[in-house]
C-alpha atoms as a PDB file:
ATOM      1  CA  UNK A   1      12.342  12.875  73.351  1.00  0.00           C
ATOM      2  CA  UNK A   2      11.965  13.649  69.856  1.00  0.00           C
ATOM      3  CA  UNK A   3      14.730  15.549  67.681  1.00  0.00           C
ATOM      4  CA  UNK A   4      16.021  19.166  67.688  1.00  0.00           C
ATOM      5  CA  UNK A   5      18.725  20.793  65.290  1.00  0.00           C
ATOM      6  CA  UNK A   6      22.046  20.165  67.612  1.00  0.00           C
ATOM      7  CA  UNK A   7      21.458  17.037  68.802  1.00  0.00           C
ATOM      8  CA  UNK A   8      24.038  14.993  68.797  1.00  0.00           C
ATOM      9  CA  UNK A   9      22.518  11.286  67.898  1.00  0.00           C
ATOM     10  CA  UNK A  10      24.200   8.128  66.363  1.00  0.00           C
ATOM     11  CA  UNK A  11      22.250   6.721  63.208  1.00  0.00           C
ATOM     12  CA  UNK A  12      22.818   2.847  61.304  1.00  0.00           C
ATOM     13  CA  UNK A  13      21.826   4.209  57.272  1.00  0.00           C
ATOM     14  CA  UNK A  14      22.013   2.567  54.317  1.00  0.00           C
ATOM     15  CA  UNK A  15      22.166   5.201  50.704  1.00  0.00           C
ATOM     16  CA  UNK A  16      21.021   3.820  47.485  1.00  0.00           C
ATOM     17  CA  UNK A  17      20.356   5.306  44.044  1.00  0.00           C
ATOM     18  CA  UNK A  18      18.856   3.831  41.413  1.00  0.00           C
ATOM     19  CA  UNK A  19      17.961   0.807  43.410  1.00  0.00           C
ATOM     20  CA  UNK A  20      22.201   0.564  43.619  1.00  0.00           C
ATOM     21  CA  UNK A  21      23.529   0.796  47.364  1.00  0.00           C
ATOM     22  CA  UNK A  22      26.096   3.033  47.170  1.00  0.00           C
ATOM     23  CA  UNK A  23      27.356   3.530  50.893  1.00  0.00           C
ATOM     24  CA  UNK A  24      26.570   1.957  54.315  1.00  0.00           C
ATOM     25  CA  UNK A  25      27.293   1.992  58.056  1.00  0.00           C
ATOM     26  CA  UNK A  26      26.635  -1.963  57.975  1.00  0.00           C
ATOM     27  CA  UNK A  27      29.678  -3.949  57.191  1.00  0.00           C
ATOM     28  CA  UNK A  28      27.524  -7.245  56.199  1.00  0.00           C
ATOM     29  CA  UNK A  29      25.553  -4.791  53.842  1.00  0.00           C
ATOM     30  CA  UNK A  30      28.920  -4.027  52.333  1.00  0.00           C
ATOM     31  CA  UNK A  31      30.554  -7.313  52.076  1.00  0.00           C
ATOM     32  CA  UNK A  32      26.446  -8.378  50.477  1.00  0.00           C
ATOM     33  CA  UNK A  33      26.443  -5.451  48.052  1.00  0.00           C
ATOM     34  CA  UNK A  34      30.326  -5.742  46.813  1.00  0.00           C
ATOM     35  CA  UNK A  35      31.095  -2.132  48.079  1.00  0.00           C
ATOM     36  CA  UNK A  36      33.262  -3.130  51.156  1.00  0.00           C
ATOM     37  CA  UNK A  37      35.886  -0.964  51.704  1.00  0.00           C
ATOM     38  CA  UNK A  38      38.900  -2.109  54.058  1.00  0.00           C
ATOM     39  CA  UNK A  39      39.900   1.480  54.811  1.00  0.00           C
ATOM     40  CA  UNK A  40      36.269   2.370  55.190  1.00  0.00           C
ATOM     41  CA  UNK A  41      34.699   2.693  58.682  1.00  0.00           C
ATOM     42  CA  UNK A  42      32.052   0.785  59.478  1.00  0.00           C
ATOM     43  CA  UNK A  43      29.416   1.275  62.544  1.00  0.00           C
ATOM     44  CA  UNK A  44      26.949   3.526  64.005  1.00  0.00           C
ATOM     45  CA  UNK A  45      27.421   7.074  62.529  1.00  0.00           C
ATOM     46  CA  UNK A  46      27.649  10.704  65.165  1.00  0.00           C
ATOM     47  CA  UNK A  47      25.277  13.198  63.100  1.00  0.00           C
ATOM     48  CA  UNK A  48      25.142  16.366  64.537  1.00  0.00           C
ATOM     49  CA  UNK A  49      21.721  17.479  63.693  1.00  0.00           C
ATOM     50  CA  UNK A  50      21.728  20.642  61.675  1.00  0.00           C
ATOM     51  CA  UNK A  51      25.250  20.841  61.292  1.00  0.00           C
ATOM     52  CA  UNK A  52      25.222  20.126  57.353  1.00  0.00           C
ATOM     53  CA  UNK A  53      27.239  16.342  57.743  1.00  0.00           C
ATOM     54  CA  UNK A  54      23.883  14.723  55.448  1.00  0.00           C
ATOM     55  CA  UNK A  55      21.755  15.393  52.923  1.00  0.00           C
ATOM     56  CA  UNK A  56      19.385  18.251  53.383  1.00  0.00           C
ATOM     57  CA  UNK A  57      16.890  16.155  52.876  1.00  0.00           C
ATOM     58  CA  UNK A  58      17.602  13.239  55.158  1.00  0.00           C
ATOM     59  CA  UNK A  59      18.784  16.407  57.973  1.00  0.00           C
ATOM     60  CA  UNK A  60      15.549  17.219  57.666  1.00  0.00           C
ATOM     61  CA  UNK A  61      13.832  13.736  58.346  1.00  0.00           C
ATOM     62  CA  UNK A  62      15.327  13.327  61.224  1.00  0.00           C
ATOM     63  CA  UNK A  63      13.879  16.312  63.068  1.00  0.00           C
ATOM     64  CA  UNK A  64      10.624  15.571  65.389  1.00  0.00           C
ATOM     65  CA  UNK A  65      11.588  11.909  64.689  1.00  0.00           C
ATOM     66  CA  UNK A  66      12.547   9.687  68.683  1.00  0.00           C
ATOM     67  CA  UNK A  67      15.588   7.524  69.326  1.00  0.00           C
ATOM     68  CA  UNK A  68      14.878   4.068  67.785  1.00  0.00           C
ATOM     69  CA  UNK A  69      12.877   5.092  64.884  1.00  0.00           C
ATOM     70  CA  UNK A  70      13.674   3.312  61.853  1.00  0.00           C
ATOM     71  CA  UNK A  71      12.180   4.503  57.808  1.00  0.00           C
ATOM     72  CA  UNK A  72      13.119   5.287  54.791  1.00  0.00           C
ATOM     73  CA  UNK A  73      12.974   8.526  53.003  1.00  0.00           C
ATOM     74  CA  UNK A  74      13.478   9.521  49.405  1.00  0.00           C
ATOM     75  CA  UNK A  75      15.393  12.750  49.138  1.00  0.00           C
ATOM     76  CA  UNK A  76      14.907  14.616  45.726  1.00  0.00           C
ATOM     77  CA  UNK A  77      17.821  15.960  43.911  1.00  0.00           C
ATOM     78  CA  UNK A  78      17.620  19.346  45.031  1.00  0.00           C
ATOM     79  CA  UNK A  79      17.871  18.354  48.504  1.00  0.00           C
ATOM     80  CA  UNK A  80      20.253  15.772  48.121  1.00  0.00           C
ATOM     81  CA  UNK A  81      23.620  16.400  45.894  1.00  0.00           C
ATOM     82  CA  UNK A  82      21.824  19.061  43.936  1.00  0.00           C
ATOM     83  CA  UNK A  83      20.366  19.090  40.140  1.00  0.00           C
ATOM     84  CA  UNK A  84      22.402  18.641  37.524  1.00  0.00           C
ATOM     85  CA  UNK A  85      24.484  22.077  36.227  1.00  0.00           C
ATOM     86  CA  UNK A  86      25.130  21.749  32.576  1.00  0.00           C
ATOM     87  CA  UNK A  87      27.246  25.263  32.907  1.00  0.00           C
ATOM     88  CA  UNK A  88      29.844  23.016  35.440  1.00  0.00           C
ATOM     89  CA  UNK A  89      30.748  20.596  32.210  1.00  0.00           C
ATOM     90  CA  UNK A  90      33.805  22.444  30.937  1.00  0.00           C
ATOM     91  CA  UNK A  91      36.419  21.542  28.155  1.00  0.00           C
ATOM     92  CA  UNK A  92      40.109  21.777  29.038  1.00  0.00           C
ATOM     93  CA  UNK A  93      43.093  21.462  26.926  1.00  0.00           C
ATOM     94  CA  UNK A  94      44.621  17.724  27.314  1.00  0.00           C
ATOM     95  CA  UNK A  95      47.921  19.316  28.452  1.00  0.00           C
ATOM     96  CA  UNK A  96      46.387  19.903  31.950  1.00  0.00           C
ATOM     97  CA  UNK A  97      46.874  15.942  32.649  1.00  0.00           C
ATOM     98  CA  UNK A  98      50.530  15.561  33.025  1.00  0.00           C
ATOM     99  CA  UNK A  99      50.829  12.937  34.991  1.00  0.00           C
ATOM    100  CA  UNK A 100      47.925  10.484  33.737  1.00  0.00           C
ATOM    101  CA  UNK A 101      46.408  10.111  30.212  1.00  0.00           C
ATOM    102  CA  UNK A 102      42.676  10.944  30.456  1.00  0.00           C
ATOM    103  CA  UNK A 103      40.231   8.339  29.827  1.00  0.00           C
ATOM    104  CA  UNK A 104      36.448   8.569  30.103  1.00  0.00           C
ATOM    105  CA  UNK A 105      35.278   8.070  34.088  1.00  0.00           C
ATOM    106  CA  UNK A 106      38.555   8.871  35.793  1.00  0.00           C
ATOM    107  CA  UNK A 107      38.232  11.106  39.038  1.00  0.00           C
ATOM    108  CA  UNK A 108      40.065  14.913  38.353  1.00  0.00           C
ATOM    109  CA  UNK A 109      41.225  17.471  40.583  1.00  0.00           C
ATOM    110  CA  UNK A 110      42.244  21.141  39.046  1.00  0.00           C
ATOM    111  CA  UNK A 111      42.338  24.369  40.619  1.00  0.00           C
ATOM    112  CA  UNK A 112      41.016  23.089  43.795  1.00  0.00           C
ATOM    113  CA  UNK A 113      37.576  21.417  42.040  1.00  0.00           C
ATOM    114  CA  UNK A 114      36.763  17.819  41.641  1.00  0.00           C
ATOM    115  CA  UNK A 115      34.777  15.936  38.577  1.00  0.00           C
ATOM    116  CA  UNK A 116      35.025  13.726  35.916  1.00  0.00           C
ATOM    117  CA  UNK A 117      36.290  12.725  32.637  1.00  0.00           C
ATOM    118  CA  UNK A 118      33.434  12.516  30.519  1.00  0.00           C
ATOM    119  CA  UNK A 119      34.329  12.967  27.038  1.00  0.00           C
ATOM    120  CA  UNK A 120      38.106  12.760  25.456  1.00  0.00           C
ATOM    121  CA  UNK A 121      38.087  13.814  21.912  1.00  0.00           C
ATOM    122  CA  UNK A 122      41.603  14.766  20.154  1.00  0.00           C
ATOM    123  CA  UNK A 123      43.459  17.338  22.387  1.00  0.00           C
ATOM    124  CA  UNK A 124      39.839  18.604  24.226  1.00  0.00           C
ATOM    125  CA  UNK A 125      38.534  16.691  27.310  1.00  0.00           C
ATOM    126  CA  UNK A 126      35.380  17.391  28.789  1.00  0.00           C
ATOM    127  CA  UNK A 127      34.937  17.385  32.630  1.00  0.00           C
ATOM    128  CA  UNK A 128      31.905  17.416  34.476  1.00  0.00           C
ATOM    129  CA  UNK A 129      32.283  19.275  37.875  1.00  0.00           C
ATOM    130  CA  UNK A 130      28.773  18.104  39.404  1.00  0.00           C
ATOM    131  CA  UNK A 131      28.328  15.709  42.295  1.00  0.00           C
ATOM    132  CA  UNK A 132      29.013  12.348  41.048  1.00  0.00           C
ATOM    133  CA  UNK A 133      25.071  12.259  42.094  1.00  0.00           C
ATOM    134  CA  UNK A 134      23.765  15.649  41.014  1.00  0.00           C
ATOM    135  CA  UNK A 135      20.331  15.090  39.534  1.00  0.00           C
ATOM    136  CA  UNK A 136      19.214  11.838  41.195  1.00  0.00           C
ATOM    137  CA  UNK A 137      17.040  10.919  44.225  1.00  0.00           C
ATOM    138  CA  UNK A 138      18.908   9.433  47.059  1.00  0.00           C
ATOM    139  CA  UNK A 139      17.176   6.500  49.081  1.00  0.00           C
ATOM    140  CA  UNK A 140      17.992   6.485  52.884  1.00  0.00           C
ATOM    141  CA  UNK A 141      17.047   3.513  55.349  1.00  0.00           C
ATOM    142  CA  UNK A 142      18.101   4.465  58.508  1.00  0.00           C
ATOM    143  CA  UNK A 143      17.486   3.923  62.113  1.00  0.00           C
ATOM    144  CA  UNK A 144      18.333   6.204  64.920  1.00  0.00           C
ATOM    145  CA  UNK A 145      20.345   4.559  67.621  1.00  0.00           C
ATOM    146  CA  UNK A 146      21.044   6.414  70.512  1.00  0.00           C
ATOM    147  CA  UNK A 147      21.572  10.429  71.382  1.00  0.00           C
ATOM    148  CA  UNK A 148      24.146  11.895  73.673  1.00  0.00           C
ATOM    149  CA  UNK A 149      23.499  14.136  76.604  1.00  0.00           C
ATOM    150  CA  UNK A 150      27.186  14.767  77.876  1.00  0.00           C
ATOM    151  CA  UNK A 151      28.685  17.568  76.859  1.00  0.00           C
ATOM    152  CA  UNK A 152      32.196  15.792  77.626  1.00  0.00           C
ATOM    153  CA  UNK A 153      31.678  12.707  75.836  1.00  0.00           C
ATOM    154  CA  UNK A 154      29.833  14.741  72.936  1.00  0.00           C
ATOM    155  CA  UNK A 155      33.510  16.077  72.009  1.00  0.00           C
ATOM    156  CA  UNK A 156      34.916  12.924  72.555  1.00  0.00           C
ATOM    157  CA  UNK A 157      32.611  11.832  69.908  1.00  0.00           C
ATOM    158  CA  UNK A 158      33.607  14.771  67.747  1.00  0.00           C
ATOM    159  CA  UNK A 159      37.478  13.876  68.036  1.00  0.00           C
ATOM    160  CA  UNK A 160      37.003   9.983  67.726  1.00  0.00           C
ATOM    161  CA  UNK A 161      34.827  10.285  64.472  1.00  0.00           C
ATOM    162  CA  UNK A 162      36.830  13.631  62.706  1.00  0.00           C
ATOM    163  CA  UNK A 163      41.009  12.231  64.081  1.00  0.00           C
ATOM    164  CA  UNK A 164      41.890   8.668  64.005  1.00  0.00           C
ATOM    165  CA  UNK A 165      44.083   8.975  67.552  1.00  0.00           C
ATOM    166  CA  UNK A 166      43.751   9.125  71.077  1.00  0.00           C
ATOM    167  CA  UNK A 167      43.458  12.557  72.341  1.00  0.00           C
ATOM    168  CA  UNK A 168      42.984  14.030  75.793  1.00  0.00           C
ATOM    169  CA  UNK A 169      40.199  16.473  76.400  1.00  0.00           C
ATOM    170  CA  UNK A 170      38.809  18.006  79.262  1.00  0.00           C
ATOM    171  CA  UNK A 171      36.152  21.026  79.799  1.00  0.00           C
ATOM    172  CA  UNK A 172      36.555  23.620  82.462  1.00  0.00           C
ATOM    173  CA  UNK A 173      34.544  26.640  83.089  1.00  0.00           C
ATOM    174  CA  UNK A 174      33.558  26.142  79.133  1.00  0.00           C
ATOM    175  CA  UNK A 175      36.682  26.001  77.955  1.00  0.00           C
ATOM    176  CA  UNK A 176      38.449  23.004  76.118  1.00  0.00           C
ATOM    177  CA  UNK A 177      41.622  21.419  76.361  1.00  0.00           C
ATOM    178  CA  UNK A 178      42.770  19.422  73.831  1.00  0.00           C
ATOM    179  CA  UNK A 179      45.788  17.375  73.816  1.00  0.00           C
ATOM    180  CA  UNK A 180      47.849  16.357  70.514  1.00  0.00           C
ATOM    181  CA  UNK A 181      50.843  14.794  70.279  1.00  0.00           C
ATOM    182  CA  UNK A 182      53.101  16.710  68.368  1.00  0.00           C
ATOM    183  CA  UNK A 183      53.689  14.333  65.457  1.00  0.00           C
ATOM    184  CA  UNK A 184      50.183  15.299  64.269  1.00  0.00           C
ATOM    185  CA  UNK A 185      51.143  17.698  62.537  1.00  0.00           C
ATOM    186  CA  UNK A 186      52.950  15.695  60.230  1.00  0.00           C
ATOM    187  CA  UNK A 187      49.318  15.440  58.847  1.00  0.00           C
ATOM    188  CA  UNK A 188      48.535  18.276  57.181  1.00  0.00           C
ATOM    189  CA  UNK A 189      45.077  17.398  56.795  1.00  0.00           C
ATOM    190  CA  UNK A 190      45.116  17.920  60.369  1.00  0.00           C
ATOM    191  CA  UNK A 191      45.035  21.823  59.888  1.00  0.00           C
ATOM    192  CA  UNK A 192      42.440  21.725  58.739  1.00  0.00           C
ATOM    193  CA  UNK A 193      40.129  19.360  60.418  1.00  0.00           C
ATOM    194  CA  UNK A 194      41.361  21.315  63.929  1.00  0.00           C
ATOM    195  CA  UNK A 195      39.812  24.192  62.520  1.00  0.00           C
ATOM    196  CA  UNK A 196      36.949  22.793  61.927  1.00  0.00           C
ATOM    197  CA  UNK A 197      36.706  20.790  64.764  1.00  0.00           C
ATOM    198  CA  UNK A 198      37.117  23.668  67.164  1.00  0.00           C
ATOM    199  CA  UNK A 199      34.321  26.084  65.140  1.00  0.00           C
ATOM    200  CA  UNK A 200      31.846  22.978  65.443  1.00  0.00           C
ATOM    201  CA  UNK A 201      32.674  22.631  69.248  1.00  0.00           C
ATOM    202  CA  UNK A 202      32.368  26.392  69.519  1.00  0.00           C
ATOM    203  CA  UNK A 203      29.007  26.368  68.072  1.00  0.00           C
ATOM    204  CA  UNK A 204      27.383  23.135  69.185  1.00  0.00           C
ATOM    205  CA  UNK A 205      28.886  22.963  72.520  1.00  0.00           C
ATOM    206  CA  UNK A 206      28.547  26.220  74.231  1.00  0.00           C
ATOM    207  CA  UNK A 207      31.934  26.507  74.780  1.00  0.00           C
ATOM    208  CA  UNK A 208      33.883  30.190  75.132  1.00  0.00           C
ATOM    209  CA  UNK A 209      37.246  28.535  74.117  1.00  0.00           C
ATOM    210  CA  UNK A 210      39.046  25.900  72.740  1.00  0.00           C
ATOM    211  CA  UNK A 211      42.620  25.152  72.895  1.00  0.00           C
ATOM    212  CA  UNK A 212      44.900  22.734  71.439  1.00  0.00           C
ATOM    213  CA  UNK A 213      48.103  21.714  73.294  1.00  0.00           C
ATOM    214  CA  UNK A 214      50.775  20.012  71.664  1.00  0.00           C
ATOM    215  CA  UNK A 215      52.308  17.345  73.275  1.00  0.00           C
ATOM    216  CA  UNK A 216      55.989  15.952  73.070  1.00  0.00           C
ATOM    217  CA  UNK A 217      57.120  12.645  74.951  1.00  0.00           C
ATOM    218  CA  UNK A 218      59.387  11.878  72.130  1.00  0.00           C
ATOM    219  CA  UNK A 219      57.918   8.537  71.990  1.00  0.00           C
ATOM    220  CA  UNK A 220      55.938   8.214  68.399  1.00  0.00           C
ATOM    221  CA  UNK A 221      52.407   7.922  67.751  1.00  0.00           C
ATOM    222  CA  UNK A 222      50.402   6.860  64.718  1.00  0.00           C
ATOM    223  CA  UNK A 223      47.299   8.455  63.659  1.00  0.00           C
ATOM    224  CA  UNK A 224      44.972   8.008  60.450  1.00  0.00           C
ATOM    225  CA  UNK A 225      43.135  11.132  59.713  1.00  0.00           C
ATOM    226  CA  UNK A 226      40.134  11.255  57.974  1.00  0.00           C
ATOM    227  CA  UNK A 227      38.429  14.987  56.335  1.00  0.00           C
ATOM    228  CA  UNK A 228      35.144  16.309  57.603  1.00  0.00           C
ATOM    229  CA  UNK A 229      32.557  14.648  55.287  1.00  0.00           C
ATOM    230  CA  UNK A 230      31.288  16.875  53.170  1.00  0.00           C
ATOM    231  CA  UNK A 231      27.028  17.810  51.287  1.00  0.00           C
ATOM    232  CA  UNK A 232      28.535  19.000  48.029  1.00  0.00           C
ATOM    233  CA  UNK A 233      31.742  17.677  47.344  1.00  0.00           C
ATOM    234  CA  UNK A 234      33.056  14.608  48.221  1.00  0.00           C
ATOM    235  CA  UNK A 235      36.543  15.438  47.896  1.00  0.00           C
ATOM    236  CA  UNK A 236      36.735  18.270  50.767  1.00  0.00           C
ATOM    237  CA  UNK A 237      38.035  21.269  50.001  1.00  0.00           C
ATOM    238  CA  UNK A 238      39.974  24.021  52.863  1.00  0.00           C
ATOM    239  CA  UNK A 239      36.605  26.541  53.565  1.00  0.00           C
ATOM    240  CA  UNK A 240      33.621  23.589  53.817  1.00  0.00           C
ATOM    241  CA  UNK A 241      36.125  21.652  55.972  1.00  0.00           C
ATOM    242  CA  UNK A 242      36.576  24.624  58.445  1.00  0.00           C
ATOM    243  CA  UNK A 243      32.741  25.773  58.252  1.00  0.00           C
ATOM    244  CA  UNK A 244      31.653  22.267  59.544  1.00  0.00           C
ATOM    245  CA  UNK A 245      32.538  19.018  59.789  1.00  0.00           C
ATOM    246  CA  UNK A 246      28.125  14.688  55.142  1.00  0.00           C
ATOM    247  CA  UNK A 247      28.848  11.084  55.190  1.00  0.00           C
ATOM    248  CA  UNK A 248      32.519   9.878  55.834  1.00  0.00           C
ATOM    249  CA  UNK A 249      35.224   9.343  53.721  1.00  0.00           C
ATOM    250  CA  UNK A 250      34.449   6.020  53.283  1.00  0.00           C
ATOM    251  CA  UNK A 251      31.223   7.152  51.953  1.00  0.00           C
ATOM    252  CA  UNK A 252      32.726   9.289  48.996  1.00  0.00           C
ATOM    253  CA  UNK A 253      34.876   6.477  48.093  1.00  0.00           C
ATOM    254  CA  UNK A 254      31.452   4.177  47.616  1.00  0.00           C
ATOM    255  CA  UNK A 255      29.529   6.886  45.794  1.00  0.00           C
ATOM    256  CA  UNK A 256      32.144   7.520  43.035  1.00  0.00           C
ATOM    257  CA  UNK A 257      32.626   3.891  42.593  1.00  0.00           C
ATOM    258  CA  UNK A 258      28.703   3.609  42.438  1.00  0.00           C
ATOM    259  CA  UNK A 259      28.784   6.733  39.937  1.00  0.00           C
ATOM    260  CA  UNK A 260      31.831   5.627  37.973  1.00  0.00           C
ATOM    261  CA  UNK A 261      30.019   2.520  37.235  1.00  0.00           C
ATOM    262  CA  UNK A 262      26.174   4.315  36.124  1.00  0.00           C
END
């Protein structure tokens, strides 16, 4: 079979720029290309295809391509992390940094943006709001693993890759039933990534429903959340999160690091 938007498939990719591998589902490529991450996940990676997780540009690859295909594709900037805007470089008063002097490189967050440090001069400090990777052409290797038919085990998939935890599900009559144990929502990430979840279930799954039922044993759980990966910003923010659920979190990590250091 070859590929269709809403597919649900499981892909092995490796991301470089500038010749510089800045994020990979291979652990050994990792450890190799001193980007390991211990907090990273590493393995095969669920892409739901057309649902905005990747690059335009490697989205688009994949369609008409067959389960065990393996290339490479160079995705320009515009359909990879966008070009460069010099209009997102703004100067703000150093007063905004209370808790941290600003220093050239160092990652920012201010009225719910991300970007950069890029120039510090007196009491002015210049921040760049692009992608880390705005302007350049991203290198993907990839091979396409395996796709999965089941609509059951396609939102097991969803749960395992967007919630760290064990959860119950079940569909009936196109309805699903989601179980969480109530100390999720300690997480307040978790808010959000529900929300998301259940519009991407809605939409990909042909469901007419989806509940969440909380759960209390009063024995505790542990759970380590991780954010719907995001096309444009690799810190997520509350709207893209909900819309849909691009690379993981792991994979932001590894592209400012490889950013930080071009």
């Amino acid at each position: 079979m070859t590929l269709e938007n809403g597919d649900f498939i499981k892909i092995d990719y490796t991301e470089s720029v500038d010749d510089q591998v800045i994020a990979t589902t291979d652990k050994d490529v990792a450890t190799a290309k001193g980007i390991y991450d211990e907090e990273s996940q590493y393995g095969p990676r669920l892409i739901v295809v057309g649902a905005g997780q990747i690059t335009k540009g490697l989205e688009e690859d994949l369609v008409g391509k067959e389960i065990g295909y393996s290339g490479r594709v160079e995705v320009p900037p515009e359909k990879a992390f966008g070009m460069h805007d010099p209009n997102k470089v703004e100067t703000v008063p150093v007063t905004r940094f209370k808790e941290e002097k600003p220093v050239v490189g160092m990652r920012v967050g201010t009225e719910g943006r991300y970007g950069t440090v890029i120039r510090v001069i007196g009491r002015k400090v210049s921040v760049d709001f692009n992608h880390p990777l705005a302007g350049k052409t991203v290198v993907y290797d990839y091979k396409i693993l395996e796709t999965i038919d089941d609509r059951l085990e396609k939102l097991n998939s969803l749960l395992k890759t967007f919630a760290r935890a064990d959860l119950e599900a079940k569909i009936e009559d196109d309805v699903a039933t989601i179980t969480v144990p109530w100390e999720m929502s300690y997480y307040k990430e978790w808010f959000m990534i529900r929300r998301g979840l259940a519009e991407m279930m809605l939409q990909h799954l042909d469901l007419k429903e989806v509940d969440f039922v909380e759960k209390h044993t009063g024995q505790r759980v542990s759970a380590e959340l991780i954010s719907p990966p995001q096309k444009a910003e690799e810190e997520p923010s509350a709207p893209a999160a909900e819309a849909q659920a691009e690379s993981s979190e792991g994979t932001a990590a590894q592209e400012d690091t490889a950013a930080d250091s071009s």
